[in-house]
PDB file of N, CA and C in Angstrom:
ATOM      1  N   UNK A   1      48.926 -58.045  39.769  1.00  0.00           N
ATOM      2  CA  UNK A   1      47.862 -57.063  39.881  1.00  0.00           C
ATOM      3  C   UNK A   1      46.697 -57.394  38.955  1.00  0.00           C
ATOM      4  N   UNK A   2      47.149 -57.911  37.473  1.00  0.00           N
ATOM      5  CA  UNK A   2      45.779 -58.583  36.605  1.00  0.00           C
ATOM      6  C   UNK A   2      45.285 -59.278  37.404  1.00  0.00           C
ATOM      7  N   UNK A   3      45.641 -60.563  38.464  1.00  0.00           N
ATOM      8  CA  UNK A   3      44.362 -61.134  39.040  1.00  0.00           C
ATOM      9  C   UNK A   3      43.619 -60.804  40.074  1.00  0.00           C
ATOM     10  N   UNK A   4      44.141 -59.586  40.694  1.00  0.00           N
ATOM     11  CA  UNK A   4      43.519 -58.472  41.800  1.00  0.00           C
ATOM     12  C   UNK A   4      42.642 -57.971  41.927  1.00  0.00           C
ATOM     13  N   UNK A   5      42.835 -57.164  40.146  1.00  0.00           N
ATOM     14  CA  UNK A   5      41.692 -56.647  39.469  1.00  0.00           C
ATOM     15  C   UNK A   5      40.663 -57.238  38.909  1.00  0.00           C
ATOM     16  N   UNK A   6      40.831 -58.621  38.382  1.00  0.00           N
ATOM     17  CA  UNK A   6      39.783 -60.007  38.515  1.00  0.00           C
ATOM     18  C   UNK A   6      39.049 -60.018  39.441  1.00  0.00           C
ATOM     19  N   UNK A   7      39.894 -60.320  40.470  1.00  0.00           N
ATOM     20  CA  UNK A   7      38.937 -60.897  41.633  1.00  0.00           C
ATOM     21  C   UNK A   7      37.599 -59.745  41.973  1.00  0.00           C
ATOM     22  N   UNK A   8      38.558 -58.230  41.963  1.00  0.00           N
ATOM     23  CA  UNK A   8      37.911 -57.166  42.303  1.00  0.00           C
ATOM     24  C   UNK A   8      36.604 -56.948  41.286  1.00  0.00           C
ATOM     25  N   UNK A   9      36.702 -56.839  40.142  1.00  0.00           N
ATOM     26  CA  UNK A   9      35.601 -56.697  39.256  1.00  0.00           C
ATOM     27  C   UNK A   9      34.794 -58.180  39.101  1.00  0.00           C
ATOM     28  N   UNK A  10      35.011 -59.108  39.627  1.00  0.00           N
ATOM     29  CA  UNK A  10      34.235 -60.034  39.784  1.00  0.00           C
ATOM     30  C   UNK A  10      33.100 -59.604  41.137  1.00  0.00           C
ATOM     31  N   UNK A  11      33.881 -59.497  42.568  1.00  0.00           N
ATOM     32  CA  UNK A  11      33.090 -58.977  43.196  1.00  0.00           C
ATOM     33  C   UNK A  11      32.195 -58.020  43.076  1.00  0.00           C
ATOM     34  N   UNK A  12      32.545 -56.950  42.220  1.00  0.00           N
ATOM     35  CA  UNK A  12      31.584 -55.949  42.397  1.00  0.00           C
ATOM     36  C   UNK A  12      30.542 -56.443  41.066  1.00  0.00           C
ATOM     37  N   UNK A  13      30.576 -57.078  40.501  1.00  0.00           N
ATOM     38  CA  UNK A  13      29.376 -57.679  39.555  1.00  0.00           C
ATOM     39  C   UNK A  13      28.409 -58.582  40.495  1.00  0.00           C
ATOM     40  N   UNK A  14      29.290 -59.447  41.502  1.00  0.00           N
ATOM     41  CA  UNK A  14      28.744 -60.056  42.128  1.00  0.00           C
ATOM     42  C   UNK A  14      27.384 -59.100  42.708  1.00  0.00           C
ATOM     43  N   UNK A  15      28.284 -57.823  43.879  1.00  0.00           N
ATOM     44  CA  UNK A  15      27.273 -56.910  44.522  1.00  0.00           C
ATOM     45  C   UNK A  15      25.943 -56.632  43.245  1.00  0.00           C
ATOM     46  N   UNK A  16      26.522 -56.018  42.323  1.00  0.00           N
ATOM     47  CA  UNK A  16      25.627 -55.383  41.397  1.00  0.00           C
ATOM     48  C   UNK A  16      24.384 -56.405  41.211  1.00  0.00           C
ATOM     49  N   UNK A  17      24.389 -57.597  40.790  1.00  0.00           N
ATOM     50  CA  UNK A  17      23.471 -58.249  40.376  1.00  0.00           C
ATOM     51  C   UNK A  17      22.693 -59.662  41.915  1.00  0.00           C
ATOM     52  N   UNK A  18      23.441 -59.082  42.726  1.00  0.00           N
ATOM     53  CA  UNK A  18      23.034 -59.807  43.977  1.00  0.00           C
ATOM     54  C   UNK A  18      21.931 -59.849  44.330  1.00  0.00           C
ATOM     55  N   UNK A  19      21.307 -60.770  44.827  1.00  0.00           N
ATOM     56  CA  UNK A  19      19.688 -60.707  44.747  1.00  0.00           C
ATOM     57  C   UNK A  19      19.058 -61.051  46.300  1.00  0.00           C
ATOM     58  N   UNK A  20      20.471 -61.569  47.002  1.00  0.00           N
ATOM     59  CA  UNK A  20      20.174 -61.350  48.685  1.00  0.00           C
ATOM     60  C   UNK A  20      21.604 -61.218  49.341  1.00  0.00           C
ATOM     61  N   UNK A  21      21.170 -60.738  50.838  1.00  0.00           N
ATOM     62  CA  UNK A  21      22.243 -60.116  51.549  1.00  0.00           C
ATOM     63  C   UNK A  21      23.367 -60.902  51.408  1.00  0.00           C
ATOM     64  N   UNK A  22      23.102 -62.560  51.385  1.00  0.00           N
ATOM     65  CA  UNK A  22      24.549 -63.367  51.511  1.00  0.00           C
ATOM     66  C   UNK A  22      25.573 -63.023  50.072  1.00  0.00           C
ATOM     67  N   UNK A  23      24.987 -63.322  49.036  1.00  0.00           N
ATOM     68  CA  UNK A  23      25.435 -62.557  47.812  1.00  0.00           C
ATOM     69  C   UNK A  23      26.404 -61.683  47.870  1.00  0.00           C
ATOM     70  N   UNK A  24      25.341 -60.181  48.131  1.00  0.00           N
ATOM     71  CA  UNK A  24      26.470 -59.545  48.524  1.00  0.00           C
ATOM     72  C   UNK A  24      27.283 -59.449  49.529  1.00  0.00           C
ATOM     73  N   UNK A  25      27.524 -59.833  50.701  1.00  0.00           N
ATOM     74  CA  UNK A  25      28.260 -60.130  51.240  1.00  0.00           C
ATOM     75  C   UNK A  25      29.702 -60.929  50.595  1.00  0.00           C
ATOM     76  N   UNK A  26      29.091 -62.026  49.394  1.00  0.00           N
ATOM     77  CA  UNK A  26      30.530 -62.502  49.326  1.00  0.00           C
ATOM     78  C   UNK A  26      30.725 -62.020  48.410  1.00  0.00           C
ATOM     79  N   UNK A  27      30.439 -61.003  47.367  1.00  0.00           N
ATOM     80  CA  UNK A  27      30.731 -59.878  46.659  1.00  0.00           C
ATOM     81  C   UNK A  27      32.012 -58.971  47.169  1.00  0.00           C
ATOM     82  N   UNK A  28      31.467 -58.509  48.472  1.00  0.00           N
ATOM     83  CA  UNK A  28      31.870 -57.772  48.831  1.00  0.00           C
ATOM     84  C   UNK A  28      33.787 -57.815  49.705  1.00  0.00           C
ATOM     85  N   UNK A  29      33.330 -59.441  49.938  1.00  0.00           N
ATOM     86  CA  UNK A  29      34.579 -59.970  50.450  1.00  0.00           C
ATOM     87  C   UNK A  29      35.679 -59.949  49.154  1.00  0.00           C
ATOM     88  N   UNK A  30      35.090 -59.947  47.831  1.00  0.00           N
ATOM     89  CA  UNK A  30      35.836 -60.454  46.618  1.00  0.00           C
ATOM     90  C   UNK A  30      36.564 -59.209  46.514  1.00  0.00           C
ATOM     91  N   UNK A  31      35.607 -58.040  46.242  1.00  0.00           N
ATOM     92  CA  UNK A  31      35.878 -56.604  46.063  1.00  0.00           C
ATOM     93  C   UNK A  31      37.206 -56.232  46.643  1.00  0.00           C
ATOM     94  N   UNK A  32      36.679 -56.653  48.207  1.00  0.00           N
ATOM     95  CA  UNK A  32      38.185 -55.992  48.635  1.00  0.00           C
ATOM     96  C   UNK A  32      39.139 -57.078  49.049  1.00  0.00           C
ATOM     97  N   UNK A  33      38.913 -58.247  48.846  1.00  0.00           N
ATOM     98  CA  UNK A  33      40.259 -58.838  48.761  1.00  0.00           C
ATOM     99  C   UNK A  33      40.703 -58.717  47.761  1.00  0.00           C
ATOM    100  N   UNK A  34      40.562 -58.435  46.711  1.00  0.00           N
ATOM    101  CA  UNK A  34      40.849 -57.646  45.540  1.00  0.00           C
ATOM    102  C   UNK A  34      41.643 -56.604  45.360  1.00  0.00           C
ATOM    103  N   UNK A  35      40.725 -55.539  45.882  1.00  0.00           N
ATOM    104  CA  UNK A  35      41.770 -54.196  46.311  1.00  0.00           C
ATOM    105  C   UNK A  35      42.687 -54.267  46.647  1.00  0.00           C
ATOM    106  N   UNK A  36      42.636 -54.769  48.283  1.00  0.00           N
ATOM    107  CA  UNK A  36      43.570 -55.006  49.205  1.00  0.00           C
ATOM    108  C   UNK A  36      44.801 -55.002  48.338  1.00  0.00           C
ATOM    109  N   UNK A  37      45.165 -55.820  47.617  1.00  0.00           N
ATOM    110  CA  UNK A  37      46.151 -56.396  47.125  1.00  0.00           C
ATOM    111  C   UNK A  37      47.036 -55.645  45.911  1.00  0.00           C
ATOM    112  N   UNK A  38      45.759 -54.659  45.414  1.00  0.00           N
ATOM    113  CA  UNK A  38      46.228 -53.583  44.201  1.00  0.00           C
ATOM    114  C   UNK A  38      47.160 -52.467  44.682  1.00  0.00           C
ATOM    115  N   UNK A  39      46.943 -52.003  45.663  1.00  0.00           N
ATOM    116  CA  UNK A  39      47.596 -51.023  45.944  1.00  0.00           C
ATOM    117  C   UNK A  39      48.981 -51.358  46.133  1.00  0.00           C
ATOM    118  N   UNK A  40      49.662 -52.371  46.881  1.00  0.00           N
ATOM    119  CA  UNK A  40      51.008 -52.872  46.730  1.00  0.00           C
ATOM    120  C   UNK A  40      51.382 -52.851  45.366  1.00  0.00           C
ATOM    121  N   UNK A  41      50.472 -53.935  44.701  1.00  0.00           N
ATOM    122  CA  UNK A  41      51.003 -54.783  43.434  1.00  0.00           C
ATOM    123  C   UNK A  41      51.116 -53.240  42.351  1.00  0.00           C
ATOM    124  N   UNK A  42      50.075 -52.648  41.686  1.00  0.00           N
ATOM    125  CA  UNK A  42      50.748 -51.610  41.073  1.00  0.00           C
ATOM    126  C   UNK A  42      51.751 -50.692  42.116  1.00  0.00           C
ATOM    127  N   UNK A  43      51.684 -50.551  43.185  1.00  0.00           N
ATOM    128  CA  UNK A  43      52.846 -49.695  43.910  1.00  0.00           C
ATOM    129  C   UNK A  43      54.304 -50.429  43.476  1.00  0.00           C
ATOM    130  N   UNK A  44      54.397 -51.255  43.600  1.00  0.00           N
ATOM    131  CA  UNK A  44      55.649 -52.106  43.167  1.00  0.00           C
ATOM    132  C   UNK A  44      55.988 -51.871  41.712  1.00  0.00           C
ATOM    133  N   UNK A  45      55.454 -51.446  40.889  1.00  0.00           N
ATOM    134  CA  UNK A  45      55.276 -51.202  39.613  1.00  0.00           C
ATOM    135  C   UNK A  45      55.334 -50.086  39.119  1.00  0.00           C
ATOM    136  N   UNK A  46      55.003 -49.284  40.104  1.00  0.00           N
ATOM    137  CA  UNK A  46      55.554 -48.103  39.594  1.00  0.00           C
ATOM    138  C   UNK A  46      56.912 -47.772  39.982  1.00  0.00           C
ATOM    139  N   UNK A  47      57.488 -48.138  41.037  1.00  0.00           N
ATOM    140  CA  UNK A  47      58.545 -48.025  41.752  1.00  0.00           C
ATOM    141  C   UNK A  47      59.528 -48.819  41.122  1.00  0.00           C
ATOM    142  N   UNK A  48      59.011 -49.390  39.831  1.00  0.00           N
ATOM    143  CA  UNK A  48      59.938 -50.457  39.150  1.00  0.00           C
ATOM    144  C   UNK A  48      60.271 -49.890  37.869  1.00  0.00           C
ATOM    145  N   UNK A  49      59.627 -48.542  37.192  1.00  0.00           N
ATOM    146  CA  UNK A  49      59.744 -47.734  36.723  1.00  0.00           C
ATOM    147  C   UNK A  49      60.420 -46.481  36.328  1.00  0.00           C
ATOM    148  N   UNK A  50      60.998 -46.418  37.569  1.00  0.00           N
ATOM    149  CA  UNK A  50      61.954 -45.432  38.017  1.00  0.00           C
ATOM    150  C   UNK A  50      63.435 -45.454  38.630  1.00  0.00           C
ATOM    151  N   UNK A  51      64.531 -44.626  38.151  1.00  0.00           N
ATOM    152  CA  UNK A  51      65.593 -45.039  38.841  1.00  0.00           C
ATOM    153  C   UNK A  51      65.578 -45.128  40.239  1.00  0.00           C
ATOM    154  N   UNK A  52      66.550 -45.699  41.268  1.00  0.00           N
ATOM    155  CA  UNK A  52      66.722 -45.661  42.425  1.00  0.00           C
ATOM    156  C   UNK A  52      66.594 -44.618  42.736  1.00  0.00           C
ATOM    157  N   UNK A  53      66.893 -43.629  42.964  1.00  0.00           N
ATOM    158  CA  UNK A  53      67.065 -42.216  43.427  1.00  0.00           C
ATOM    159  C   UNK A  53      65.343 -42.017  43.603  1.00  0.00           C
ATOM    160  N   UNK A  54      64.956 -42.397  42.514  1.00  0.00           N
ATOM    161  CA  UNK A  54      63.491 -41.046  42.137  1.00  0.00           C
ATOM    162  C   UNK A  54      62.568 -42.244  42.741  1.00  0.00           C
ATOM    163  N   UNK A  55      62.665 -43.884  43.672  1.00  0.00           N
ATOM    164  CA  UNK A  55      61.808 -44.357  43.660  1.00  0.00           C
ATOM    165  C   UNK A  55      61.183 -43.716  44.889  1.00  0.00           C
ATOM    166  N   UNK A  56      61.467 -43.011  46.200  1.00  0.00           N
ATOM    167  CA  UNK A  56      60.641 -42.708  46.831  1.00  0.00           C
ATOM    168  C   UNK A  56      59.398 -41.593  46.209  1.00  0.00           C
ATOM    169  N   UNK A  57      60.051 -40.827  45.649  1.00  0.00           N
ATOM    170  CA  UNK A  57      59.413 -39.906  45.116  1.00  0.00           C
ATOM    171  C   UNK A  57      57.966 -40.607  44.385  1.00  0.00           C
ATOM    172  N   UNK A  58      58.714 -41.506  43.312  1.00  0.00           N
ATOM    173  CA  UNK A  58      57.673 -42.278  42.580  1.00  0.00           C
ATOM    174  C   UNK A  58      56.497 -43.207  43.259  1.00  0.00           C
ATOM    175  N   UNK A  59      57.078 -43.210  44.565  1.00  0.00           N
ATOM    176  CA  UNK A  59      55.980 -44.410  45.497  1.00  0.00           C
ATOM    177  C   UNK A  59      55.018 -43.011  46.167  1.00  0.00           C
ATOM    178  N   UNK A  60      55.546 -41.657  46.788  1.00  0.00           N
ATOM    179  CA  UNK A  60      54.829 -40.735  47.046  1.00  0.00           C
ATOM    180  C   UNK A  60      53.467 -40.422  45.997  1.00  0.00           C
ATOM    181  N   UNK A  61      54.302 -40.379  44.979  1.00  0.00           N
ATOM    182  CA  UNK A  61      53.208 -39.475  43.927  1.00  0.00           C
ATOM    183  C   UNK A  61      52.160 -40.867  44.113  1.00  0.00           C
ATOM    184  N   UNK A  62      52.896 -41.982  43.517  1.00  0.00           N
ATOM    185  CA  UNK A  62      51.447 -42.843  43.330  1.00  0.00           C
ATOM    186  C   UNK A  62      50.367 -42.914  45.048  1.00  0.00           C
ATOM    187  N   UNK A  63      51.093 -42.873  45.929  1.00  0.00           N
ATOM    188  CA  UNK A  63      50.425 -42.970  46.979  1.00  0.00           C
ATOM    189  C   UNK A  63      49.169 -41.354  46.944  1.00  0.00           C
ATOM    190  N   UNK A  64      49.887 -40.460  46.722  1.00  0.00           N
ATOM    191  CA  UNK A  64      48.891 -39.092  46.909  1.00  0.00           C
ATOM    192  C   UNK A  64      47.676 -39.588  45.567  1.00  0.00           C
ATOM    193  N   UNK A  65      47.942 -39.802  44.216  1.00  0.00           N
ATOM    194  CA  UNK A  65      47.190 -39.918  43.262  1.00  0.00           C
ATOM    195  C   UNK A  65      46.181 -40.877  43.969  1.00  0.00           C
ATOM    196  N   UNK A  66      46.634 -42.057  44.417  1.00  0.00           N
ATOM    197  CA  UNK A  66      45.324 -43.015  44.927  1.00  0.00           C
ATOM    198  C   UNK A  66      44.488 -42.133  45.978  1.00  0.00           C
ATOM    199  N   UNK A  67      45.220 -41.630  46.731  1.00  0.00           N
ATOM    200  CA  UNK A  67      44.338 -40.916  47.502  1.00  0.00           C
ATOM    201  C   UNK A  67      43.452 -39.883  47.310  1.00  0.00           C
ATOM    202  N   UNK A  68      43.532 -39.220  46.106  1.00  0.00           N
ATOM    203  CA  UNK A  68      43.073 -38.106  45.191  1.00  0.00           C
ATOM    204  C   UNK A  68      41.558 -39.160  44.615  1.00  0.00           C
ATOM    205  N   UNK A  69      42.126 -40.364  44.367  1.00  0.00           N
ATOM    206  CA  UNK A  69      40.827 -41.515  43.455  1.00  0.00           C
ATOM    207  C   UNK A  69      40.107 -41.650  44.383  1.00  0.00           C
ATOM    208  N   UNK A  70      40.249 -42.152  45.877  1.00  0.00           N
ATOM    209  CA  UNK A  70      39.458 -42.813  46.916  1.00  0.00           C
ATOM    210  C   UNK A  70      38.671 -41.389  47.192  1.00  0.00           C
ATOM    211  N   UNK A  71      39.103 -40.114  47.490  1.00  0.00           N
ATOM    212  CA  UNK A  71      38.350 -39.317  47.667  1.00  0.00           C
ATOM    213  C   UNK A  71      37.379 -38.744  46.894  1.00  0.00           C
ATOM    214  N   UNK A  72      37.815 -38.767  45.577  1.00  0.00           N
ATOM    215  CA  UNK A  72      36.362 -38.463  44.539  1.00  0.00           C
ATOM    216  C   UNK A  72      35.885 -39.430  44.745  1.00  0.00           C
ATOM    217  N   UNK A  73      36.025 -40.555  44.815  1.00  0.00           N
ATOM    218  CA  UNK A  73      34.993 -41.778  43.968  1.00  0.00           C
ATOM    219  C   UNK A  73      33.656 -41.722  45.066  1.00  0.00           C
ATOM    220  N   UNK A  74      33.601 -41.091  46.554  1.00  0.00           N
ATOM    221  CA  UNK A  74      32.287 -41.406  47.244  1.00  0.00           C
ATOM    222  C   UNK A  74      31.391 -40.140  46.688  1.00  0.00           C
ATOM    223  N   UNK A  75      32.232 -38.577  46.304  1.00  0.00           N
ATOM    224  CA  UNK A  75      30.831 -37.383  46.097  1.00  0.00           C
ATOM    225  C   UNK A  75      30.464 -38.397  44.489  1.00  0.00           C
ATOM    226  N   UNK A  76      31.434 -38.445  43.618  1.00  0.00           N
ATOM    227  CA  UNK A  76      30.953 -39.397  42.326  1.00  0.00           C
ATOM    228  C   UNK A  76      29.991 -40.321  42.801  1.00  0.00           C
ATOM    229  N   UNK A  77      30.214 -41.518  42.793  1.00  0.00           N
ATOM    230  CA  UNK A  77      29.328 -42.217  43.521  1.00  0.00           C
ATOM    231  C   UNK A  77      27.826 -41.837  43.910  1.00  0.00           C
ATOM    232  N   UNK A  78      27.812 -40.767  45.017  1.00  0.00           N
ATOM    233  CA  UNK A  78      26.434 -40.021  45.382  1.00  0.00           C
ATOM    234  C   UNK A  78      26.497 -39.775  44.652  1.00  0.00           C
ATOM    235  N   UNK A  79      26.845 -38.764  43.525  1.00  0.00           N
ATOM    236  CA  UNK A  79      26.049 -38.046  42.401  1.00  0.00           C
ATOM    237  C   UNK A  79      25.888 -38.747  41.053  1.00  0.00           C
ATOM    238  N   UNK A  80      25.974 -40.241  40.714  1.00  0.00           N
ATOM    239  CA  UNK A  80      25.498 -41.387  39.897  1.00  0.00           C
ATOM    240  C   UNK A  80      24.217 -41.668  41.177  1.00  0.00           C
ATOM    241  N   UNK A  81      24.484 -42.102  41.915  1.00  0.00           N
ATOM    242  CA  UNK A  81      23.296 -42.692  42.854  1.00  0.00           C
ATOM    243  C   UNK A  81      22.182 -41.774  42.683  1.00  0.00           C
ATOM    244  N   UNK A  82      22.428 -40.659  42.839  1.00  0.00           N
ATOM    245  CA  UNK A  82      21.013 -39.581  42.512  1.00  0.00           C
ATOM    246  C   UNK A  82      20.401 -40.077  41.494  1.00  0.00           C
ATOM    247  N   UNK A  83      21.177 -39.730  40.647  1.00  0.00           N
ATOM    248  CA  UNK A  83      20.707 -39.778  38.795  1.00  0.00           C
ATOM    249  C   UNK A  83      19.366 -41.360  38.780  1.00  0.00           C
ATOM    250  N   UNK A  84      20.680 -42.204  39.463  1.00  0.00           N
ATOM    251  CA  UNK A  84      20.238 -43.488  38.336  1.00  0.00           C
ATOM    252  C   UNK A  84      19.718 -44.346  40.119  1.00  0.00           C
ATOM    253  N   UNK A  85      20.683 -45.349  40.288  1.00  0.00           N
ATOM    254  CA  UNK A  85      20.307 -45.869  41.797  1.00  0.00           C
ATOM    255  C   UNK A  85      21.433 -46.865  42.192  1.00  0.00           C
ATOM    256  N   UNK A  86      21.297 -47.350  43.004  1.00  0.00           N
ATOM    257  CA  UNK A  86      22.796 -47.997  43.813  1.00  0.00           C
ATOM    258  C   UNK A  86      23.372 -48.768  43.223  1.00  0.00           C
ATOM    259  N   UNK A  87      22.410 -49.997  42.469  1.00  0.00           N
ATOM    260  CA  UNK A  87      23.089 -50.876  41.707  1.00  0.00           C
ATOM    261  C   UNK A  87      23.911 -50.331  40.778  1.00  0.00           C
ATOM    262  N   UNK A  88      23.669 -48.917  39.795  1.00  0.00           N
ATOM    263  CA  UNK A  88      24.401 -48.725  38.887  1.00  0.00           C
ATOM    264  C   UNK A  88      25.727 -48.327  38.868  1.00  0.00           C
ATOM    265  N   UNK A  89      26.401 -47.949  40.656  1.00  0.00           N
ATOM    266  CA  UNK A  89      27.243 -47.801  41.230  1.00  0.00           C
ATOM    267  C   UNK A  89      28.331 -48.787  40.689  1.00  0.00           C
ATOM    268  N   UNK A  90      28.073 -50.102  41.475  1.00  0.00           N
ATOM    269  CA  UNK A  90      28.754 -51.141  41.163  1.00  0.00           C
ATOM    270  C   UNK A  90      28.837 -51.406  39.691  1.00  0.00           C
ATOM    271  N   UNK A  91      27.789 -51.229  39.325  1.00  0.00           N
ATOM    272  CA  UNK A  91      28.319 -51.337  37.767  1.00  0.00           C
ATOM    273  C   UNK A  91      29.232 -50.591  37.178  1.00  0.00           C
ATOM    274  N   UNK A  92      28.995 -49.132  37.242  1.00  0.00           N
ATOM    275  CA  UNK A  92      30.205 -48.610  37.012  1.00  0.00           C
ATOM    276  C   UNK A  92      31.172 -48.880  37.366  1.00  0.00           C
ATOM    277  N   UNK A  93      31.468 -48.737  38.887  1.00  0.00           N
ATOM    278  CA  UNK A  93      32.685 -49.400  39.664  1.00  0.00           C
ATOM    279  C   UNK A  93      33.411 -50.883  38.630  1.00  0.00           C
ATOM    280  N   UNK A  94      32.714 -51.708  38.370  1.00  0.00           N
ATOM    281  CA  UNK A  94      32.973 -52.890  38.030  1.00  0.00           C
ATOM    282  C   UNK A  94      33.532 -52.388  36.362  1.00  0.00           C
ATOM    283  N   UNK A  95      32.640 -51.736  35.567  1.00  0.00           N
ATOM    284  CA  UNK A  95      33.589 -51.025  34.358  1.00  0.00           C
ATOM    285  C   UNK A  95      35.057 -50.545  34.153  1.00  0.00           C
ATOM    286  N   UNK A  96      34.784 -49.596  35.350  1.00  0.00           N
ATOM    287  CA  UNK A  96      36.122 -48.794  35.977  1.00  0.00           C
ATOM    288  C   UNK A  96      37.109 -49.700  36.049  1.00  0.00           C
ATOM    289  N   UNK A  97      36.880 -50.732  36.783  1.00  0.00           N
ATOM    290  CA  UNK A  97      38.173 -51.583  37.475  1.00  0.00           C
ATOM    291  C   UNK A  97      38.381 -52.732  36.361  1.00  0.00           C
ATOM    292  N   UNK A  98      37.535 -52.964  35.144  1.00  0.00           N
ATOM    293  CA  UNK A  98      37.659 -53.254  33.465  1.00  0.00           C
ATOM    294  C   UNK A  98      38.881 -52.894  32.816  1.00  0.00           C
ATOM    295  N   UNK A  99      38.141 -51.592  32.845  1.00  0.00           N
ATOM    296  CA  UNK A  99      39.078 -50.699  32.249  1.00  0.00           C
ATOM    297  C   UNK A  99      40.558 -50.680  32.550  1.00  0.00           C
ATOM    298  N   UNK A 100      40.772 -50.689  33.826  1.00  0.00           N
ATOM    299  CA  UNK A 100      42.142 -50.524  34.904  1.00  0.00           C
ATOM    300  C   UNK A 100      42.416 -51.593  34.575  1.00  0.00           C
ATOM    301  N   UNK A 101      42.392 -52.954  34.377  1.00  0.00           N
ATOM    302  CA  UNK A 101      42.399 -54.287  33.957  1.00  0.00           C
ATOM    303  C   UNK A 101      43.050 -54.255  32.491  1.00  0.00           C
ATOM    304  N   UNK A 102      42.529 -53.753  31.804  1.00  0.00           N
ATOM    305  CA  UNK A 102      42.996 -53.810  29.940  1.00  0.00           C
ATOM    306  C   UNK A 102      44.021 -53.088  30.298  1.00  0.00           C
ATOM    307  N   UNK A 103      43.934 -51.489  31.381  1.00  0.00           N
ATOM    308  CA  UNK A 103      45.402 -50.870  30.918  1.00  0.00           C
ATOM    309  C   UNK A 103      46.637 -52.161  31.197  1.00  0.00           C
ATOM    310  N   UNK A 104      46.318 -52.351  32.644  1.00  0.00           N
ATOM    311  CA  UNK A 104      47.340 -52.683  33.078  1.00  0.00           C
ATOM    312  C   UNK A 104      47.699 -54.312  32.319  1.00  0.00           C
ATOM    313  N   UNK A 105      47.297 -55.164  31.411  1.00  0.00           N
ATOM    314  CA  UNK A 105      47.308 -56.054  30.872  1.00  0.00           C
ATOM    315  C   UNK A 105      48.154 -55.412  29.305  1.00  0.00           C
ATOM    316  N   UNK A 106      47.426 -54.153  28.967  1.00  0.00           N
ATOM    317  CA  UNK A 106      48.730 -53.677  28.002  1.00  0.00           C
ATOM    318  C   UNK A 106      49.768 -53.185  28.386  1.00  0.00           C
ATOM    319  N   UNK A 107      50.471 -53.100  29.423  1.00  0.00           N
ATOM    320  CA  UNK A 107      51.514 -52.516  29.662  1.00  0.00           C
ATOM    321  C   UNK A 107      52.413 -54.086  29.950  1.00  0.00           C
ATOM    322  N   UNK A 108      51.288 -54.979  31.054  1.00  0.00           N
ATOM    323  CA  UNK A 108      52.177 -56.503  30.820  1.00  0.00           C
ATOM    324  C   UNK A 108      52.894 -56.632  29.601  1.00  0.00           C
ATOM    325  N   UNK A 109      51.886 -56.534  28.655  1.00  0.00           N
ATOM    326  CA  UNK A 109      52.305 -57.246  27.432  1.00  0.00           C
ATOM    327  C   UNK A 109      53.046 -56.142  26.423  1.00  0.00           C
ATOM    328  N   UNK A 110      53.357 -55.218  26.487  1.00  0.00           N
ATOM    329  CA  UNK A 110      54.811 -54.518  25.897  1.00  0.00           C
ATOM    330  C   UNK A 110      56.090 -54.924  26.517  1.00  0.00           C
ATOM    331  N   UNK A 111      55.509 -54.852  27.759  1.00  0.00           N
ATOM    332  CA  UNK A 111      56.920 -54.938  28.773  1.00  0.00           C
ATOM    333  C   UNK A 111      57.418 -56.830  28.459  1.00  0.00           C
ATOM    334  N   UNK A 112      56.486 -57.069  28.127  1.00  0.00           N
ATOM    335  CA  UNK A 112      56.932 -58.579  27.687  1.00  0.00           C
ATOM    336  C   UNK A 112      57.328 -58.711  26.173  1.00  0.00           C
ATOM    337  N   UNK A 113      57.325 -58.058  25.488  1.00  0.00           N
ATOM    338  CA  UNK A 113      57.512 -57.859  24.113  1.00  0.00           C
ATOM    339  C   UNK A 113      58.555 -57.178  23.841  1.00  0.00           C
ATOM    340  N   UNK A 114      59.183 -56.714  25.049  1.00  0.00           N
ATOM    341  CA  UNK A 114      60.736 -55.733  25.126  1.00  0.00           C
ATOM    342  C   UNK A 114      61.641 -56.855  25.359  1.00  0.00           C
ATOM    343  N   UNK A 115      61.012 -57.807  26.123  1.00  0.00           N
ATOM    344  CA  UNK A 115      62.507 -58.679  26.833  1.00  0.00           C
ATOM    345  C   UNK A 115      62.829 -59.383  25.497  1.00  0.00           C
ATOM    346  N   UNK A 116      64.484 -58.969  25.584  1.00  0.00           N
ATOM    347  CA  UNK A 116      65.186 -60.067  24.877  1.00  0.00           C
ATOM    348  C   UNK A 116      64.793 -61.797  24.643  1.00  0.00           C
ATOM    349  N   UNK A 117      64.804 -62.187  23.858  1.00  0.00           N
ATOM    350  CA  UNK A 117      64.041 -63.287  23.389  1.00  0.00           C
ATOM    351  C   UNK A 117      65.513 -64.170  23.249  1.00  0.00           C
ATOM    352  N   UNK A 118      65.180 -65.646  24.167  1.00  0.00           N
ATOM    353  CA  UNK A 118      65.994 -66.355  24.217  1.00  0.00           C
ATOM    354  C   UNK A 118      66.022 -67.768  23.728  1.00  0.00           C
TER     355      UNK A 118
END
């Protein structure tokens, strides 16, 4: 999922600072081949989290929570776009998915700092 979120916040820097349509276009291909790929990869991860019993449950919740994110993020979105203007979208966007990047890179690296050392 760290290189998902790479690819993804690469694309959307791409969009942000794109200076013609082809640009963004392959921005945009980055973005969501990017995505695409997050939603499994942390889904697997959370479901790896939890005993057997509780993993459907645990794949539900994360599935409703993403869906809770995808639905704010377009009135958000419009209401940054008012303020400021489109590019600053992607920028944020591209922060956001930063951010989601460091978490999920500290949780790698505990969970790697637990395993028995051989």
């Amino acid at each position: 999922s760290l290189i998902c979120f790479a690819i993804e916040c690469i694309g959307l820097l791409i969009i942000w600072s794109a200076s013609s349509a082809w640009m963004a276009g392959m921005g945009a291909f980055l973005t969501g081949s990017g995505f695409s790929l997050v939603f499994p990869a942390l889904g697997v991860e959370a479901v790896k989290q939890v005993e057997e019993q509780n993993q459907g449950t645990a794949l539900g919740t994360y599935s409703a929570f993403l869906d809770l994110a995808l639905g704010l993020t377009g009135p958000v979105a419009g209401w940054v776009a008012g303020y400021y203007d489109l590019e600053t979208i992607y920028l944020l966007a591209a922060a956001v998915v930063a951010l989601a990047f460091i978490l999920i890179l500290r949780i790698y690296l505990q969970q790697r700092a637990a395993l028995p050392r051989t």
